[in-house]
Protein backbone atom coordinates (compact mmCIF):
# COMPACT_ATOMS: atom_id res chain seq x y z
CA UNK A 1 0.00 0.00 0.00
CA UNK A 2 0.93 3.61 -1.05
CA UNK A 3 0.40 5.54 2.09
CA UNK A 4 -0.06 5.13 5.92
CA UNK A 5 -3.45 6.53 5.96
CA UNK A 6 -4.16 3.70 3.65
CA UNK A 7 -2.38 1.01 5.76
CA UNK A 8 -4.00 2.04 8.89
CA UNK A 9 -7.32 2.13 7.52
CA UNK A 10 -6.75 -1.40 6.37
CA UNK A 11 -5.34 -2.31 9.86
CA UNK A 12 -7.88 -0.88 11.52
CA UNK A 13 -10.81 -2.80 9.45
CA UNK A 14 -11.82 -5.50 11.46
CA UNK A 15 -13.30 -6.86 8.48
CA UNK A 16 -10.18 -7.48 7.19
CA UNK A 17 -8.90 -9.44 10.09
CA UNK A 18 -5.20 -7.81 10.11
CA UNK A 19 -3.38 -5.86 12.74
CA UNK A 20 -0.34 -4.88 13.67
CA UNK A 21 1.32 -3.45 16.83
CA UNK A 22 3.00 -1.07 14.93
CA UNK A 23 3.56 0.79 11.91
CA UNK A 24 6.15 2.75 11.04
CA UNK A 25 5.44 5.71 7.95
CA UNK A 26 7.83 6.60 5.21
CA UNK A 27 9.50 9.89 7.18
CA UNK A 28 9.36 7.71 10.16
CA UNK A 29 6.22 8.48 12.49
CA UNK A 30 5.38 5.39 14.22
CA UNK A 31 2.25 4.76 15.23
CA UNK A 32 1.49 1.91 18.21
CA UNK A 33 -1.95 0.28 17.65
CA UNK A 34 -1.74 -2.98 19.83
CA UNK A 35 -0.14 -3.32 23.43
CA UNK A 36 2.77 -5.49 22.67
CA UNK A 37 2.05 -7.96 25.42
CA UNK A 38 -1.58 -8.72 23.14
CA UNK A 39 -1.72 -10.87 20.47
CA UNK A 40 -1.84 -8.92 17.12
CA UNK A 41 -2.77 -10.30 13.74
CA UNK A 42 0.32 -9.37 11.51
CA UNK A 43 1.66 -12.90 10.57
CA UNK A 44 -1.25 -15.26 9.49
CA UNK A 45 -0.73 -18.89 8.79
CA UNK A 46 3.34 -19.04 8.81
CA UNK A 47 6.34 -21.35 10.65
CA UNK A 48 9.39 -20.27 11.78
CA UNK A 49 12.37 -22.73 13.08
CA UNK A 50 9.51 -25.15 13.19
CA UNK A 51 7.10 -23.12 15.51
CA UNK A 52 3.87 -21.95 14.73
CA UNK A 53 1.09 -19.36 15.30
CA UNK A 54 4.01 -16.53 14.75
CA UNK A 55 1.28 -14.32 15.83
CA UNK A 56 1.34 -15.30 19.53
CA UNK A 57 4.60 -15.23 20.04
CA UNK A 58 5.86 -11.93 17.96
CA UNK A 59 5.60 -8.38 18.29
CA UNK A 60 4.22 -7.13 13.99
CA UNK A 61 5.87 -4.09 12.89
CA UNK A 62 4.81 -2.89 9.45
CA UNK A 63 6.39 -0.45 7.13
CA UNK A 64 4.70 2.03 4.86
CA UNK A 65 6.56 0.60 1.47
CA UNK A 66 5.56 -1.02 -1.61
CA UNK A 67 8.69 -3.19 -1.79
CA UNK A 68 10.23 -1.93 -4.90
CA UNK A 69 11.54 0.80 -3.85
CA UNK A 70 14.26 1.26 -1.12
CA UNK A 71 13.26 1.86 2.77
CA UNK A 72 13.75 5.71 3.56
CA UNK A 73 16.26 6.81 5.83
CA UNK A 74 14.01 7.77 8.66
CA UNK A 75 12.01 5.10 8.44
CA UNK A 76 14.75 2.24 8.81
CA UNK A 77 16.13 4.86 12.00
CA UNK A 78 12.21 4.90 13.63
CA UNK A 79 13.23 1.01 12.65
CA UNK A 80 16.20 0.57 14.98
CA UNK A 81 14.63 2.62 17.68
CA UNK A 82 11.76 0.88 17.87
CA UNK A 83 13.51 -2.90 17.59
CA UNK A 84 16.06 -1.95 20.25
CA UNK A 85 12.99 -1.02 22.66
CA UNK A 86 11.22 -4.08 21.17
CA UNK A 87 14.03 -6.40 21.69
CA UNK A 88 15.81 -5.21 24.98
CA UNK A 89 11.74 -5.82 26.45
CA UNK A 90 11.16 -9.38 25.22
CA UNK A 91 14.60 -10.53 25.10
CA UNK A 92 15.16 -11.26 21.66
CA UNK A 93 17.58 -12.32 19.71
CA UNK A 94 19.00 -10.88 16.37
CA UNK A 95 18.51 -13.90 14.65
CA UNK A 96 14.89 -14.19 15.78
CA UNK A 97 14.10 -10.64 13.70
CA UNK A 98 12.28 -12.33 10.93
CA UNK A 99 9.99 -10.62 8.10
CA UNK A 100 6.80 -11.80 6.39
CA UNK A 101 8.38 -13.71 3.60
CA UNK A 102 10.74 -15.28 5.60
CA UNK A 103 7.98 -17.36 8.04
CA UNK A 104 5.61 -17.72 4.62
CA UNK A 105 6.90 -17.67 1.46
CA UNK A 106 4.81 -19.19 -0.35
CA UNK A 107 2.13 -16.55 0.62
CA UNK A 108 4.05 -13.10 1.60
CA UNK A 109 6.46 -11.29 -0.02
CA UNK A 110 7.38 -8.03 2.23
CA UNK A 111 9.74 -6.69 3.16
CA UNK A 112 11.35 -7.53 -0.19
CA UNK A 113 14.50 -7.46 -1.83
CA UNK A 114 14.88 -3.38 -1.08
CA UNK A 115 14.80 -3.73 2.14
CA UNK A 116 18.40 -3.30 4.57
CA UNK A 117 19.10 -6.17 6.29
CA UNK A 118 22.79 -5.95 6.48
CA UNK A 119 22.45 -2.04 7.69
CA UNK A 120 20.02 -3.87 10.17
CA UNK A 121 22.49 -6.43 11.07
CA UNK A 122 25.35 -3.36 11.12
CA UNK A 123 23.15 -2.01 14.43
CA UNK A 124 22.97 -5.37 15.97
CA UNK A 125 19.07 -5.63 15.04
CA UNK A 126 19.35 -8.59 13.16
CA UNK A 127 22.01 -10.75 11.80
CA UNK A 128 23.91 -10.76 8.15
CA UNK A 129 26.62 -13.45 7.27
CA UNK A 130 29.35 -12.46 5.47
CA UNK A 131 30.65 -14.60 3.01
CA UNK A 132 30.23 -18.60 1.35
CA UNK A 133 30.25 -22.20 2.68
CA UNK A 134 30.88 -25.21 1.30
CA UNK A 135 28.43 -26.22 -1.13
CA UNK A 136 25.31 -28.11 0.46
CA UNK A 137 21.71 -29.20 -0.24
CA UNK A 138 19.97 -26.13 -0.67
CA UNK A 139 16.86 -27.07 0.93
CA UNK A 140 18.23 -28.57 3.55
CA UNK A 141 20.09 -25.73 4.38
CA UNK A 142 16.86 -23.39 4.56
CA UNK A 143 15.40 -25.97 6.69
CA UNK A 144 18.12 -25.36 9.40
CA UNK A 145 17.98 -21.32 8.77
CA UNK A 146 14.45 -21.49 9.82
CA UNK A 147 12.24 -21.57 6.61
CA UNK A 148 8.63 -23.87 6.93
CA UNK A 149 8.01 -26.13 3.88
CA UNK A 150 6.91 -24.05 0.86
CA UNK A 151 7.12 -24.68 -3.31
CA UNK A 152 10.97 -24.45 -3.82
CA UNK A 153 10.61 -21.98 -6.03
CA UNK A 154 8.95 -19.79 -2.85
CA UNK A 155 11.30 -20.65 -0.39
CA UNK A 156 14.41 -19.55 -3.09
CA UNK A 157 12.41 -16.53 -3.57
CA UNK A 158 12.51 -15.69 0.29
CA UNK A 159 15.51 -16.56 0.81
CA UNK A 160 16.85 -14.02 -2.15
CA UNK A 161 14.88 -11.28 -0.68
CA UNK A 162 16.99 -11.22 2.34
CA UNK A 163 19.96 -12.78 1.73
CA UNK A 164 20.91 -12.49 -1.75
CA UNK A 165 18.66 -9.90 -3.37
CA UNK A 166 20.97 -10.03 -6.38
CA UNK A 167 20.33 -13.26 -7.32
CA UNK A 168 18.33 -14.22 -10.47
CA UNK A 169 17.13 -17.36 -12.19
CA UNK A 170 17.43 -21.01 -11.34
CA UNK A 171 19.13 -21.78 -7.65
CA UNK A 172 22.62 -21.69 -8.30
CA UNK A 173 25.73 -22.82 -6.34
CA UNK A 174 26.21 -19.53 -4.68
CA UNK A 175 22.65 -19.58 -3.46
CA UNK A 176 23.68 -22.62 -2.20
CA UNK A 177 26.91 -21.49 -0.59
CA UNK A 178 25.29 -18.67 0.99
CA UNK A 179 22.20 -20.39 2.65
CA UNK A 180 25.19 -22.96 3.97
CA UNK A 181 26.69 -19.89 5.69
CA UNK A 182 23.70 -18.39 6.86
CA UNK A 183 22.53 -21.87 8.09
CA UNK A 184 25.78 -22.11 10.31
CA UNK A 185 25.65 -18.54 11.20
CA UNK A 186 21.58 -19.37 12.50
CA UNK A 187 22.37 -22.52 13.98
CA UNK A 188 25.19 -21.05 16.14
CA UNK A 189 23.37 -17.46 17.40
CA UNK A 190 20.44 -19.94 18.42
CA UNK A 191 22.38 -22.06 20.46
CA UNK A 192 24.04 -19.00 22.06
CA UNK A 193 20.59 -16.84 22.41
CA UNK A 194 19.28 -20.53 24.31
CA UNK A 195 22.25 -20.65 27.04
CA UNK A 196 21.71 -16.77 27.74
CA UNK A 197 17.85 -17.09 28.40
């Protein structure tokens, strides 16, 4: 959607059965529409690291952006505030800052391939791996990032959109090489974010 008035009127609609407990506008207003400790209906049907019913165990921030173009300035800073608040609160970890497409990509799309995850991952908001692995089975590898069963062609999708958003085409062995890495990189921040908590 084009504009926040727009968003908010849809998130608003109860006929539309979608919330969020935040939104955050292109010059970065935020607005707060559901107490985080209330269950807010941002996610829908999605998995992530084999859990369900994301929407009972997340806190839904939504940006004003229709994913082809890039994420403002002040919006990704009303971003960071917001997260580190969000995530000092609830205790989470980096590597649990997930978007849409990443818990359901076979059905979601946003944030897209414009939006900043390393500059997230820069502030400590979420986490970027640098760099290749060896080569690996490519779905397995998504499996142990965190990614629910989808088409293949969905899940590749996702996975571009965040980690790769140059990549084009058929999964290749640098998409490969990459989710290896990111696997790894998952794998070990959950283990660590577990022994803290």
């Amino acid at each position: 959607m084009r504009d926040a008035d727009e968003v908010l009127a849809r998130l608003c609609d109860p006929s539309a059965e979608v919330s969020a407990h935040y939104l955050i506008d292109r010059d970065g207003p935020c607005v707060h529409m559901v107490a985080e400790e209330m269950r807010a209906w941002h996610a829908g049907a999605g998995t992530w690291d084999g859990l369900t019913d994301i929407n009972s165990r997340s806190i839904g921030i939504e940006l004003v952006n229709t994913g082809a173009e890039p994420f403002p300035a002040p919006q990704m800073g009303a971003l960071e505030r917001l997260l580190t608040g969000v995530m000092g609160r609830w205790q989470i970890a980096p590597v649990d800052v997930i978007g849409h497409a990443d818990m359901s990509p076979a059905r979601k799309q946003d944030p897209g391939p414009r939006f900043d995850w390393r500059g997230l991952a820069r502030t400590g908001l979420s986490v970027w791996p640098e760099g290749l692995a060896e080569d690996s089975v490519f779905e397995d590898s998504l499996t142990r990032i965190g990614y629910p069963s989808a088409p293949p062609e969905c899940r590749l999708a996702a996975f571009r959109a965040r980690f790769r958003p140059e990549g084009h085409g058929a999964e290749c062995v640098i998409d490969r090489r990459r989710a290896a890495r990111v696997a790894d990189v998952f794998q070990r921040q959950r283990a660590r974010s577990a022994q803290v908590t």
